[in-house]
PDB file of N, CA and C in Angstrom:
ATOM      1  N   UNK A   1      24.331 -42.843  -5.464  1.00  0.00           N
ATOM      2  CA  UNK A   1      22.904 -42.878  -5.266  1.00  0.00           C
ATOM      3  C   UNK A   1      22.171 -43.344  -6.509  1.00  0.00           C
ATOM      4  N   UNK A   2      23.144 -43.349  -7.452  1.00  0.00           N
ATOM      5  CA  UNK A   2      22.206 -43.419  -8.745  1.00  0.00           C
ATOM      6  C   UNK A   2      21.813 -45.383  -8.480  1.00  0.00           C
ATOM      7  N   UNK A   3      22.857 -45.866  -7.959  1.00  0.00           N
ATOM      8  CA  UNK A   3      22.763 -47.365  -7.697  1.00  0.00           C
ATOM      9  C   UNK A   3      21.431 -47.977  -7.014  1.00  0.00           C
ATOM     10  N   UNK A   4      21.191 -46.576  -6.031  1.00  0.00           N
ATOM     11  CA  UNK A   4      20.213 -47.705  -5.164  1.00  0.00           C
ATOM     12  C   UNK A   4      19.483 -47.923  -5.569  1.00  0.00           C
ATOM     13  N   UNK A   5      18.558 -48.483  -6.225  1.00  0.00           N
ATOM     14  CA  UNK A   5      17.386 -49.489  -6.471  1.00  0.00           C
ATOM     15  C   UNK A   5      18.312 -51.102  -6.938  1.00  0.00           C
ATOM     16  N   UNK A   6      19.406 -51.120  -7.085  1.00  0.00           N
ATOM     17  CA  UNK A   6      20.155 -52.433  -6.979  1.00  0.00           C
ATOM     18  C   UNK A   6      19.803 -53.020  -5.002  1.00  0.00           C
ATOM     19  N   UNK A   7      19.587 -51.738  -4.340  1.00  0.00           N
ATOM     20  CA  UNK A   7      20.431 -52.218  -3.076  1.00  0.00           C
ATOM     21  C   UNK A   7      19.108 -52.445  -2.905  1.00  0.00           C
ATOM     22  N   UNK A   8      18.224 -51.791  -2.870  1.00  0.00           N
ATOM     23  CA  UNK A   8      16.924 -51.766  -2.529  1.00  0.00           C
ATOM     24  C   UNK A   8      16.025 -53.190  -3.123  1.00  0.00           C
ATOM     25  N   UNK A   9      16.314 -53.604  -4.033  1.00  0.00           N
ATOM     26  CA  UNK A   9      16.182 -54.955  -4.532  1.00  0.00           C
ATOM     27  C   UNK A   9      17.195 -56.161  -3.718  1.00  0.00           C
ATOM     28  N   UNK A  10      18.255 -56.039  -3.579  1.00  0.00           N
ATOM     29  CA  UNK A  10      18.469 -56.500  -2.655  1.00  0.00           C
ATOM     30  C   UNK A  10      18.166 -57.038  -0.990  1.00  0.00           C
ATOM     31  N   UNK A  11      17.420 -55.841  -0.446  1.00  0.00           N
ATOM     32  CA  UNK A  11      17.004 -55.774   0.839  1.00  0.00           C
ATOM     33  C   UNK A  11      15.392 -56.654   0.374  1.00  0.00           C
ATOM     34  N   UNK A  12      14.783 -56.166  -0.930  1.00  0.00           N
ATOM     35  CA  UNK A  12      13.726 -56.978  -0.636  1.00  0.00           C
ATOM     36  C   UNK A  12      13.640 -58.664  -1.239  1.00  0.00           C
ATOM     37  N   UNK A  13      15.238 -58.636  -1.583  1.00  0.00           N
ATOM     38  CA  UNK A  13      14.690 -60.454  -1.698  1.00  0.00           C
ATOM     39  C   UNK A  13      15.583 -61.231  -0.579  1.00  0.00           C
ATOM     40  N   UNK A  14      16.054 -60.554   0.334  1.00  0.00           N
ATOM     41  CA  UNK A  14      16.645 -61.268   1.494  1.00  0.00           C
ATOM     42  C   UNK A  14      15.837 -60.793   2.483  1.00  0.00           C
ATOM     43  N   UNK A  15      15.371 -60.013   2.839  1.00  0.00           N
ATOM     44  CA  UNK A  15      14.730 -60.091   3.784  1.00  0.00           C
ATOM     45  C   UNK A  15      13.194 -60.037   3.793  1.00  0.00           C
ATOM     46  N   UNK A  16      12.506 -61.216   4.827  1.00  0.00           N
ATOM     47  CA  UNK A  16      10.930 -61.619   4.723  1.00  0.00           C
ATOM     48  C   UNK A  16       9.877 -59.966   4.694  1.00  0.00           C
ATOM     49  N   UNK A  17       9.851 -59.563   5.607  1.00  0.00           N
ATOM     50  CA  UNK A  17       9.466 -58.285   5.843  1.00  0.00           C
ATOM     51  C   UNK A  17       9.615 -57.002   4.795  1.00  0.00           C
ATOM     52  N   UNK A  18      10.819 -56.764   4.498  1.00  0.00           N
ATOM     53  CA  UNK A  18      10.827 -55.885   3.524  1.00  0.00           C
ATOM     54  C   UNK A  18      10.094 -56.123   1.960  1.00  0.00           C
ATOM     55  N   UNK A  19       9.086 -55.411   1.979  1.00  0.00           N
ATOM     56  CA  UNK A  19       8.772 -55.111   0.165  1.00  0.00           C
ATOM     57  C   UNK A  19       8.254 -53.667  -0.029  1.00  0.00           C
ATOM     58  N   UNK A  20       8.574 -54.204  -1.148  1.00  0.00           N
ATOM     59  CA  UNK A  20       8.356 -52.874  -2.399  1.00  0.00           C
ATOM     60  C   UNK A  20       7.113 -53.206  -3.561  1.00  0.00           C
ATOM     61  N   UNK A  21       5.991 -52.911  -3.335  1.00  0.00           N
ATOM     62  CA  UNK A  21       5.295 -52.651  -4.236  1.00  0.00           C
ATOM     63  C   UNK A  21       5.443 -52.847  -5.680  1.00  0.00           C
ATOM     64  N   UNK A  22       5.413 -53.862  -6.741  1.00  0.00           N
ATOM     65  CA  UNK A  22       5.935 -53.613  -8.014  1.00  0.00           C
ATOM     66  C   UNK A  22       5.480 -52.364  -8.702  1.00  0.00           C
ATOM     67  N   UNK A  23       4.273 -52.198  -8.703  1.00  0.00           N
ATOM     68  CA  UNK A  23       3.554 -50.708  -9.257  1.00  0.00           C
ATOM     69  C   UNK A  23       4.136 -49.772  -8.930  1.00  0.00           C
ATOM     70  N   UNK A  24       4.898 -49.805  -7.482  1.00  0.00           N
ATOM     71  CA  UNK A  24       5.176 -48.259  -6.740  1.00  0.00           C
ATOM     72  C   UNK A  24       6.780 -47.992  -6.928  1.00  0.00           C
ATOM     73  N   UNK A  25       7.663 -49.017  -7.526  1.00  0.00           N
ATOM     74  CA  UNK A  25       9.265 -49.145  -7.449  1.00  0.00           C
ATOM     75  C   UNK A  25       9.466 -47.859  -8.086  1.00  0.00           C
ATOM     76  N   UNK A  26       9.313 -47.454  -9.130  1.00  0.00           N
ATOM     77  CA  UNK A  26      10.116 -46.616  -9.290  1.00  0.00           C
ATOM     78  C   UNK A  26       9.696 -45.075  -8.710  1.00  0.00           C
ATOM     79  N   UNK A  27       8.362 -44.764  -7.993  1.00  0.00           N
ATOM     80  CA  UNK A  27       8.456 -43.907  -6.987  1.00  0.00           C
ATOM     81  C   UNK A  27       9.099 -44.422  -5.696  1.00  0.00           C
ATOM     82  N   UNK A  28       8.737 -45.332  -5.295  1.00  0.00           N
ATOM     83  CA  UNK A  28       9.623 -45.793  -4.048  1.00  0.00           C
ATOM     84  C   UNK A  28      11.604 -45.472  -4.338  1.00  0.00           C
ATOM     85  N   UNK A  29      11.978 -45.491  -5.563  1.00  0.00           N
ATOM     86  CA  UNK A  29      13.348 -45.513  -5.700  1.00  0.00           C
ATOM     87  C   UNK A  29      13.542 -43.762  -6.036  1.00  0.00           C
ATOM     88  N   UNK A  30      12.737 -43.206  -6.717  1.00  0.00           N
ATOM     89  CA  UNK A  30      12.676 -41.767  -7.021  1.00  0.00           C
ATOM     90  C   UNK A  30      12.701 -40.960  -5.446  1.00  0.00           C
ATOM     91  N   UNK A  31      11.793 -41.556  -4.228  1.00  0.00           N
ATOM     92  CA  UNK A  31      11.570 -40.459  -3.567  1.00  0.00           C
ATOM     93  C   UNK A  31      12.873 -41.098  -2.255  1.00  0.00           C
ATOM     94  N   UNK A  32      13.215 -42.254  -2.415  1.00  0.00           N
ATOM     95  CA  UNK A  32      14.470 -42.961  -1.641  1.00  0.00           C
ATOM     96  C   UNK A  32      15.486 -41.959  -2.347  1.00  0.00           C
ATOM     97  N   UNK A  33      16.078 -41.593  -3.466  1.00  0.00           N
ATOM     98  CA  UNK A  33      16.865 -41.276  -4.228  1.00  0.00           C
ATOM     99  C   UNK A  33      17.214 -39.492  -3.327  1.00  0.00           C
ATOM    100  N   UNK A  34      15.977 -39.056  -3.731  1.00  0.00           N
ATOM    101  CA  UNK A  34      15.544 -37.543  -3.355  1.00  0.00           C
ATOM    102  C   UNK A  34      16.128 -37.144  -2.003  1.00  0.00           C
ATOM    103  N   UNK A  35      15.739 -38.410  -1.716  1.00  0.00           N
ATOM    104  CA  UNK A  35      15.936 -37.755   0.503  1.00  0.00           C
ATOM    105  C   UNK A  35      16.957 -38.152   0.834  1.00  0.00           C
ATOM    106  N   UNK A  36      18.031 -38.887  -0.238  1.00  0.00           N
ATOM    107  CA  UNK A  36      19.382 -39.116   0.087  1.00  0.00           C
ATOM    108  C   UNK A  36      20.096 -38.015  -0.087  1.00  0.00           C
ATOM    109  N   UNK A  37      19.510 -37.357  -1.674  1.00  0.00           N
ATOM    110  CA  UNK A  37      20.394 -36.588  -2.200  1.00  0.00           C
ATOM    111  C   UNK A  37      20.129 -34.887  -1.135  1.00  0.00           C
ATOM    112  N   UNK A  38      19.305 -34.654  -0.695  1.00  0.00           N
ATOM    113  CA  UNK A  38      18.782 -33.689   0.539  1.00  0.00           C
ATOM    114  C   UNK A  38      19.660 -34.074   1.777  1.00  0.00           C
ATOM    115  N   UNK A  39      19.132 -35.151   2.059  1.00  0.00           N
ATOM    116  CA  UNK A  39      20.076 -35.853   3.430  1.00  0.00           C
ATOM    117  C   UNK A  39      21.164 -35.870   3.434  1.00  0.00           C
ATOM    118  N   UNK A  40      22.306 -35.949   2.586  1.00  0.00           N
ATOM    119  CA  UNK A  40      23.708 -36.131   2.571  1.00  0.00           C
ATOM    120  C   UNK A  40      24.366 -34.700   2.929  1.00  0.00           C
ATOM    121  N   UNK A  41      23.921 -33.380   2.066  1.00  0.00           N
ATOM    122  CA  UNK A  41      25.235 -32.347   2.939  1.00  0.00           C
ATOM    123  C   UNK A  41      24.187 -31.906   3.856  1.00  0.00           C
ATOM    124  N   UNK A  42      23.395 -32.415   4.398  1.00  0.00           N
ATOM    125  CA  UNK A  42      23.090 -31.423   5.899  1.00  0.00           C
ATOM    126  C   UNK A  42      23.485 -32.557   6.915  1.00  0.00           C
ATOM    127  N   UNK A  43      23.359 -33.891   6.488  1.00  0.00           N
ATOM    128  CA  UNK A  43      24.368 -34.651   7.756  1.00  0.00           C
ATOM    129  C   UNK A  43      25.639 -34.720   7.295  1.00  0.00           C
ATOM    130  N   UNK A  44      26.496 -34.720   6.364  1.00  0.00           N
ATOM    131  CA  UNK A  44      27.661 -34.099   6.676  1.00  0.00           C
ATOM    132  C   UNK A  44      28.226 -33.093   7.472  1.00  0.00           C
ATOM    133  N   UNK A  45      27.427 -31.787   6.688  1.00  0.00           N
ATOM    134  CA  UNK A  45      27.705 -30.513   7.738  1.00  0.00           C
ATOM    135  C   UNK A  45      27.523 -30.775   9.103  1.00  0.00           C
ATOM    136  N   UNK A  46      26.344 -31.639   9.734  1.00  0.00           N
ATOM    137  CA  UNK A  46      26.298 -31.806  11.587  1.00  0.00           C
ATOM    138  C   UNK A  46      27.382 -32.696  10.975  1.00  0.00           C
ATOM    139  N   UNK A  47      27.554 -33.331  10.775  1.00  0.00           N
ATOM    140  CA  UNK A  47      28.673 -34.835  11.325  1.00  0.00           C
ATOM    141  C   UNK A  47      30.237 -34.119  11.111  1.00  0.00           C
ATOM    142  N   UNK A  48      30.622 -33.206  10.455  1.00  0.00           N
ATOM    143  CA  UNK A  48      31.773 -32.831  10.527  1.00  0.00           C
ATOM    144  C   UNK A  48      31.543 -31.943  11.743  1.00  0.00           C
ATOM    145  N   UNK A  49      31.098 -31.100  12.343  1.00  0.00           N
ATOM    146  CA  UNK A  49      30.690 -29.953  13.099  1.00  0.00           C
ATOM    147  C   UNK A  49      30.391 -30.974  14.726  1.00  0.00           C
ATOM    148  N   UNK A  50      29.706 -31.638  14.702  1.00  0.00           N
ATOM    149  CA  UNK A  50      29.212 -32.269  15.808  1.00  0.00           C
ATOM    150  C   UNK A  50      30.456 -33.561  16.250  1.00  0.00           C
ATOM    151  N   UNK A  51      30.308 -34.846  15.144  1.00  0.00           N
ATOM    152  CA  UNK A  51      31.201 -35.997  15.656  1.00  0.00           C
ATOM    153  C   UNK A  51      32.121 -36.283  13.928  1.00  0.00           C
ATOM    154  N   UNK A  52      33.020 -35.426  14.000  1.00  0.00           N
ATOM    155  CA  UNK A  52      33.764 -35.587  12.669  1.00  0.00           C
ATOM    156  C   UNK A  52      34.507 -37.054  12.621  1.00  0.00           C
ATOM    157  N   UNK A  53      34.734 -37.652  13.693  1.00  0.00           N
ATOM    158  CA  UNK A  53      34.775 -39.515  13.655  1.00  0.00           C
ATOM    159  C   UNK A  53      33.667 -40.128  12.802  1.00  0.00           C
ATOM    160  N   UNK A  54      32.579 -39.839  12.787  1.00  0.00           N
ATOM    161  CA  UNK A  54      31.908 -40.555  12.121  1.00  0.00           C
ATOM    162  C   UNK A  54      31.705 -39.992  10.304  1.00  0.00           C
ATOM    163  N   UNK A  55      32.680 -39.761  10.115  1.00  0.00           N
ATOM    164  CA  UNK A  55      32.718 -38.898   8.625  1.00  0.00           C
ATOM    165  C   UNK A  55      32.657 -40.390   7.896  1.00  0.00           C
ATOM    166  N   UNK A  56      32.975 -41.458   8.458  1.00  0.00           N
ATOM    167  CA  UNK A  56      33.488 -42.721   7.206  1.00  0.00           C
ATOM    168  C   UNK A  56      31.822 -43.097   7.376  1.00  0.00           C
ATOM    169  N   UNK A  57      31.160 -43.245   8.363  1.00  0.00           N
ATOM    170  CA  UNK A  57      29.918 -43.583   8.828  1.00  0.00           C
ATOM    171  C   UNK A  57      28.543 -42.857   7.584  1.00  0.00           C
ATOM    172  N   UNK A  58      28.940 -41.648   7.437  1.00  0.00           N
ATOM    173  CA  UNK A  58      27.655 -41.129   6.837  1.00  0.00           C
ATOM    174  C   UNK A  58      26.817 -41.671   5.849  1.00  0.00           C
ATOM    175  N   UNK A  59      27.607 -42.467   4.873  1.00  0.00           N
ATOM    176  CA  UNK A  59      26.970 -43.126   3.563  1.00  0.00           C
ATOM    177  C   UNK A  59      25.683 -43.974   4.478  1.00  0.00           C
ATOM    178  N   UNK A  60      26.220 -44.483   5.642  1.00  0.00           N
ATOM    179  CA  UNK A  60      25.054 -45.668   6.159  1.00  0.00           C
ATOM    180  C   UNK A  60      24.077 -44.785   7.319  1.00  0.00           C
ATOM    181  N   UNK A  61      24.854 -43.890   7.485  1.00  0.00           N
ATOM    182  CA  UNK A  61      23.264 -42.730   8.252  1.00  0.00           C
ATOM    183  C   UNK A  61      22.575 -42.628   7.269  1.00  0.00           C
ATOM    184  N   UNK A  62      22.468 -41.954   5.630  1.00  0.00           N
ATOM    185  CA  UNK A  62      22.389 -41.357   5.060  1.00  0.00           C
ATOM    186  C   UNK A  62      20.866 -42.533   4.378  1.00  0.00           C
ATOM    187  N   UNK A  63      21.681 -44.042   4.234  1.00  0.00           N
ATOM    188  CA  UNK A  63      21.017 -44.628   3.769  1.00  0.00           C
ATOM    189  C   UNK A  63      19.883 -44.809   4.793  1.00  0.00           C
ATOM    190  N   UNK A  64      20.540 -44.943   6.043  1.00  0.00           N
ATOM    191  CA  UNK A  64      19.044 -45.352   7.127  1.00  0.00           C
ATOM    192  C   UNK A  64      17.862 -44.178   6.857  1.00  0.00           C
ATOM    193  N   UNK A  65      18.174 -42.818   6.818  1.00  0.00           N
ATOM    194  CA  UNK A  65      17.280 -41.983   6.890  1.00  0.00           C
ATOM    195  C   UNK A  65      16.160 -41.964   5.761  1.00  0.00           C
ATOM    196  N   UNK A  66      17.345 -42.377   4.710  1.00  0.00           N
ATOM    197  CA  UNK A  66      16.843 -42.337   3.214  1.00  0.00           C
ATOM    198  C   UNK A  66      15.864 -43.543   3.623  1.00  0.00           C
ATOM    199  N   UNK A  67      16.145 -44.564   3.672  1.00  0.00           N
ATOM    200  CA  UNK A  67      15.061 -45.817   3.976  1.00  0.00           C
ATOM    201  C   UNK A  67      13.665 -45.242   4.900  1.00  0.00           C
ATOM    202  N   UNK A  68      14.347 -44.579   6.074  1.00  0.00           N
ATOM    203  CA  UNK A  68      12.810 -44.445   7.153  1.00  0.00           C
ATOM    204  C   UNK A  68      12.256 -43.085   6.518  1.00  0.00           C
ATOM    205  N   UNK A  69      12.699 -42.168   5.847  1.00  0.00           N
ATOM    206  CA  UNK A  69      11.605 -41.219   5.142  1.00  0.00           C
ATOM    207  C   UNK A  69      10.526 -41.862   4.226  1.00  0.00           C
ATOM    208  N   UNK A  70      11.519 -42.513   3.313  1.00  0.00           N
ATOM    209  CA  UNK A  70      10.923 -43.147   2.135  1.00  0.00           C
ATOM    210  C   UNK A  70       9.634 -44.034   2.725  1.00  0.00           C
ATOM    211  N   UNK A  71      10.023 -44.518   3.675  1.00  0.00           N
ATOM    212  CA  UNK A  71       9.121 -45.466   4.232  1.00  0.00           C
ATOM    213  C   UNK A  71       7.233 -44.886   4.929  1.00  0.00           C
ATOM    214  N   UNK A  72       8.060 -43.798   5.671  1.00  0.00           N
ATOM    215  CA  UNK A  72       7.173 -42.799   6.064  1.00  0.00           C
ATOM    216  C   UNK A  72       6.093 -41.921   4.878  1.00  0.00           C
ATOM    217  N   UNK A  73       6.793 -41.891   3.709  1.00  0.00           N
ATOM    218  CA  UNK A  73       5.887 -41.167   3.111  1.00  0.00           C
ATOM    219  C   UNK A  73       5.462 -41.615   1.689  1.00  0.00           C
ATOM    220  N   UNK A  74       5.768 -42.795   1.238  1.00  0.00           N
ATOM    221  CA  UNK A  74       5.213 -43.507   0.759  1.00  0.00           C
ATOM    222  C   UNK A  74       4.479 -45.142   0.691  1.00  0.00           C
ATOM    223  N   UNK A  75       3.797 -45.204   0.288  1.00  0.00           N
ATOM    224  CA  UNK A  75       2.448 -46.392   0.583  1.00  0.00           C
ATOM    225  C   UNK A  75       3.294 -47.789   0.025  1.00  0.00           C
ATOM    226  N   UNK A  76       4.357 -47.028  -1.078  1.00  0.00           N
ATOM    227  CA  UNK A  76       4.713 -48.235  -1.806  1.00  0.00           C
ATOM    228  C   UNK A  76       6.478 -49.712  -1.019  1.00  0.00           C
ATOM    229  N   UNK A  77       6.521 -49.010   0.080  1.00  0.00           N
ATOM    230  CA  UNK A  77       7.784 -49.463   1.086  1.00  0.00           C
ATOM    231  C   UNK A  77       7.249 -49.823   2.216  1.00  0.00           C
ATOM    232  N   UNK A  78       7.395 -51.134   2.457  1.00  0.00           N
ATOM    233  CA  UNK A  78       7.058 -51.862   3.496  1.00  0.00           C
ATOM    234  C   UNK A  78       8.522 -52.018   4.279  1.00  0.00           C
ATOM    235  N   UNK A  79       9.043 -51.573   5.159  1.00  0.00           N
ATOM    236  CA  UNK A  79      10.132 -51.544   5.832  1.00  0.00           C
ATOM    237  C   UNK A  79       9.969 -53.104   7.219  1.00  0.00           C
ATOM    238  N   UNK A  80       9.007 -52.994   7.417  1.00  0.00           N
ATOM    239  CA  UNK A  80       8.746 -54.497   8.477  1.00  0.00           C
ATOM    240  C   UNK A  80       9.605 -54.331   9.745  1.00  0.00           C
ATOM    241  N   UNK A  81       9.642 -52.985  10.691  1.00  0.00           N
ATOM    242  CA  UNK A  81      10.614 -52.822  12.013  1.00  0.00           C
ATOM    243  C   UNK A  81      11.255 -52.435  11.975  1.00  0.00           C
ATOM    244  N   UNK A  82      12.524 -52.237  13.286  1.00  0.00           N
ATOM    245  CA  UNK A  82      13.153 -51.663  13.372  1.00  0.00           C
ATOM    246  C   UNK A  82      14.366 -52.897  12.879  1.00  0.00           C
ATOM    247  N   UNK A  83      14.394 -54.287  13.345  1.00  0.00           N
ATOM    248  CA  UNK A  83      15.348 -54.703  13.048  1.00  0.00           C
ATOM    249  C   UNK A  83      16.050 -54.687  11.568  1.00  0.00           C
ATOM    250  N   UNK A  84      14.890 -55.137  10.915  1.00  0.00           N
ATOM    251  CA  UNK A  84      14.772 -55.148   9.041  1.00  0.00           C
ATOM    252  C   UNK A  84      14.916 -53.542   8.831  1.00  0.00           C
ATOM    253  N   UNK A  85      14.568 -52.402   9.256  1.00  0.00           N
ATOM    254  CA  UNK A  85      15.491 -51.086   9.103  1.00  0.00           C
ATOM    255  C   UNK A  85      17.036 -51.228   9.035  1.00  0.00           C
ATOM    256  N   UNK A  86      17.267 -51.741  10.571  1.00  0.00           N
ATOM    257  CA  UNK A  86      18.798 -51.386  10.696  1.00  0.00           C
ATOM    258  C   UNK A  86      19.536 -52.493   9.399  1.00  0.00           C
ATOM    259  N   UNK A  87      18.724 -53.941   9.431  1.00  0.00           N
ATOM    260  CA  UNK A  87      19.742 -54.851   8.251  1.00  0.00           C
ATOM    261  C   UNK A  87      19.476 -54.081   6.718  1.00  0.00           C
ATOM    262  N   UNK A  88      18.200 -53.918   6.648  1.00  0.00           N
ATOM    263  CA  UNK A  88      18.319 -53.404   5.224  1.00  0.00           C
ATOM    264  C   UNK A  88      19.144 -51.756   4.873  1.00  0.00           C
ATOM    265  N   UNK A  89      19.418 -51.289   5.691  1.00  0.00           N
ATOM    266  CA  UNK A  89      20.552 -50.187   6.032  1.00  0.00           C
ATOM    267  C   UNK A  89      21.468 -50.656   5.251  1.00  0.00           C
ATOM    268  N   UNK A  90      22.254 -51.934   5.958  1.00  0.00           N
ATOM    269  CA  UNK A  90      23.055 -52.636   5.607  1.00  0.00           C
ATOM    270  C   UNK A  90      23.199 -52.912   4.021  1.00  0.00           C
ATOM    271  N   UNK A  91      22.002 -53.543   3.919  1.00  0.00           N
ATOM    272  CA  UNK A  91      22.136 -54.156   2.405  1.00  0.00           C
ATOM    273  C   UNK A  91      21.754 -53.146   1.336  1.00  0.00           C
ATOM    274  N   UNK A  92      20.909 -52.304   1.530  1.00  0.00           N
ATOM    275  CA  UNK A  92      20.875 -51.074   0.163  1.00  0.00           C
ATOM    276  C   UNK A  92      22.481 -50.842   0.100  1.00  0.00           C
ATOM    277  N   UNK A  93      23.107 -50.266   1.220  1.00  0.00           N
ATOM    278  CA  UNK A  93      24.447 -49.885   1.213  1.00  0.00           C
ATOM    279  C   UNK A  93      25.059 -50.352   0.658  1.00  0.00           C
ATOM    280  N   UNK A  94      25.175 -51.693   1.118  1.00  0.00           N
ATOM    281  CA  UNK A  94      25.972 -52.975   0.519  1.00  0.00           C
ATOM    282  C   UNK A  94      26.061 -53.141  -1.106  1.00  0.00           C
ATOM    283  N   UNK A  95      24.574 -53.200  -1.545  1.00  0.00           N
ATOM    284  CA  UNK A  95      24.276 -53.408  -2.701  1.00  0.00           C
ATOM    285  C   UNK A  95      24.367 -52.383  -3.680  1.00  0.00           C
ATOM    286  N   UNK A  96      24.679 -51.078  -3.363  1.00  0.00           N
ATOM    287  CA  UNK A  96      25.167 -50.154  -3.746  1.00  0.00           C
ATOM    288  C   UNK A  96      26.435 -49.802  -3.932  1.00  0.00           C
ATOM    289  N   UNK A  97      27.125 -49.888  -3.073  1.00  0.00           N
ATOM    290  CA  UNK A  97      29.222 -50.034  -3.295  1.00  0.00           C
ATOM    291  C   UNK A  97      29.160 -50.742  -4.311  1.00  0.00           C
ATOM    292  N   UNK A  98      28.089 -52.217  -4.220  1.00  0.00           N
ATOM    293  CA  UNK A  98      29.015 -52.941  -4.624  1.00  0.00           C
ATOM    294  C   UNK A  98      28.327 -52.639  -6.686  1.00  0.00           C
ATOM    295  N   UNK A  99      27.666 -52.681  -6.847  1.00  0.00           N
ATOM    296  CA  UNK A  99      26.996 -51.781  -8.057  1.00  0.00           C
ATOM    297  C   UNK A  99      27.364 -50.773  -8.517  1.00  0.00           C
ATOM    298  N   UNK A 100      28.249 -49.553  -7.628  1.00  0.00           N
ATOM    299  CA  UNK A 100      28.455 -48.948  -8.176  1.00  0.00           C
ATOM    300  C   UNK A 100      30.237 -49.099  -8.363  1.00  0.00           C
ATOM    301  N   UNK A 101      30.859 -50.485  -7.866  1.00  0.00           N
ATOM    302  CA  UNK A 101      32.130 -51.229  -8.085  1.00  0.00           C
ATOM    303  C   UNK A 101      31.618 -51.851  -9.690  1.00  0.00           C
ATOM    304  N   UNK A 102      31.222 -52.812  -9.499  1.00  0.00           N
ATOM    305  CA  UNK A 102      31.385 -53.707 -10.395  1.00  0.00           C
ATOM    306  C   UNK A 102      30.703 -53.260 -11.850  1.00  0.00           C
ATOM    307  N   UNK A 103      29.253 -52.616 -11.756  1.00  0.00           N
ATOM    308  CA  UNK A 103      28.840 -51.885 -12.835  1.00  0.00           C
ATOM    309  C   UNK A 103      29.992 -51.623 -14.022  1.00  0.00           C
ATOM    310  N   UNK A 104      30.463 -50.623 -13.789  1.00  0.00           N
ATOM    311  CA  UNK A 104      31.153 -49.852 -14.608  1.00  0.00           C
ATOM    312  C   UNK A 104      32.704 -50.903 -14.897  1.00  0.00           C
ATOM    313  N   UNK A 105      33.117 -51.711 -14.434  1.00  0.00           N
ATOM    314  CA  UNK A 105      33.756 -52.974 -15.154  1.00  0.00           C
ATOM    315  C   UNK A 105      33.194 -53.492 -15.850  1.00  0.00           C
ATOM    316  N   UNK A 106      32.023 -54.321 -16.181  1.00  0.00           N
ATOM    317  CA  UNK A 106      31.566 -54.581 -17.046  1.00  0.00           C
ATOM    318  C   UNK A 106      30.549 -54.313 -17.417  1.00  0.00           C
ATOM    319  N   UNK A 107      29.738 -53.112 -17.447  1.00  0.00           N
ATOM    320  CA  UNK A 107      28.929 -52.334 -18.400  1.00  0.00           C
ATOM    321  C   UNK A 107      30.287 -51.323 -19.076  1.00  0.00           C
ATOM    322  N   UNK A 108      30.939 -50.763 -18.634  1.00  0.00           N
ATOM    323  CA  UNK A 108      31.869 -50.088 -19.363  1.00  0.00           C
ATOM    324  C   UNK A 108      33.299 -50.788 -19.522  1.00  0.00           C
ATOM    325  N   UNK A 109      33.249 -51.541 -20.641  1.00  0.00           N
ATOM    326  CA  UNK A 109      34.200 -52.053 -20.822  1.00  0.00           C
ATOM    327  C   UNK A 109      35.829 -51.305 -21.098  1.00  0.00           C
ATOM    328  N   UNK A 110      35.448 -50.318 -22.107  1.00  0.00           N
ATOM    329  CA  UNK A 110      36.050 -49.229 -22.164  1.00  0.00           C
ATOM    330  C   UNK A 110      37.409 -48.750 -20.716  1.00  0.00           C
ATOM    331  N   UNK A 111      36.371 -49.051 -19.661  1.00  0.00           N
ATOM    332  CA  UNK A 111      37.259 -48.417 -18.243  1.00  0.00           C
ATOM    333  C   UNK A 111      38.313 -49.664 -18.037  1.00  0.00           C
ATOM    334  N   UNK A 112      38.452 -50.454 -18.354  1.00  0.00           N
ATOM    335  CA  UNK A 112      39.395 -51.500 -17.813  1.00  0.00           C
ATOM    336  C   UNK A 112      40.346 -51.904 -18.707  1.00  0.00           C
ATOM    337  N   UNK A 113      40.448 -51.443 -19.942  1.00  0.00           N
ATOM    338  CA  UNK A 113      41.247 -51.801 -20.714  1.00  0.00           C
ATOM    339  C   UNK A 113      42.227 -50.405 -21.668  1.00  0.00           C
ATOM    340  N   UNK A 114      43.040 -50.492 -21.499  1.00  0.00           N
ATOM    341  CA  UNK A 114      44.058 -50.008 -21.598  1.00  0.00           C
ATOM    342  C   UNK A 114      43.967 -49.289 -23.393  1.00  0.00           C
ATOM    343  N   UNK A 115      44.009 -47.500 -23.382  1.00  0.00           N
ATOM    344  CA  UNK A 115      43.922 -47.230 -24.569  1.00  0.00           C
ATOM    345  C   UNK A 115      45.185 -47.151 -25.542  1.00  0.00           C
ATOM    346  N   UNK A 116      45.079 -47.840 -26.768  1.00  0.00           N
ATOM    347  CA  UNK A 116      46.280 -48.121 -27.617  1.00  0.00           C
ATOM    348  C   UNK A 116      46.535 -46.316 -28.475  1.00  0.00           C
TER     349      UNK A 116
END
């Protein structure tokens, strides 16, 4: 979670509809951040309890909800529908694995190379 505002930058330069406020980003990423970190063990707990198949699924519930709260309660997230919901789902997610992959290869060089 610490990633998403990579993903969230992502969603808003691919898709027309989605923006983010420059003034409002880092509340828009603070209160996105918040309702993930809330949202994640109470939909775990239903998703193991209710449909434990969808246990691989949660990161991208987690992000949708995180997106339509954020959206709901701040001025600074323009979400633009339901379709640009479900893709930018996609791409915070996306842009997040992959940020929180590649980051730490080369911001921490340290992790990839072998201590003498």
């Amino acid at each position: 979670m610490v990633v998403a505002h990579h993903g969230l930058l992502l969603a808003a330069i691919l898709l027309p509809e989605f923006a983010i406020r420059p003034i409002s980003f880092i509340v828009v990423v603070i209160v996105f951040t918040l309702v993930q970190w809330i949202a994640e063990p109470l939909i775990m707990k239903l998703g193991e309890k209710r449909a434990p198949a969808l246990k691989g699924g949660i990161a991208l519930i987690v992000t949708f909800v995180g997106l339509l709260v954020t959206d709901l309660i701040t001025n600074g997230l323009t979400v633009g529908g339901i379709s640009n919901l479900l893709a930018a789902t996609l791409l915070v997610w996306l842009g997040a694995l992959i940020a929180s992959v590649v980051l730490p290869i080369y911001v921490f060089k340290e992790l990839r190379e072998p201590k003498k």
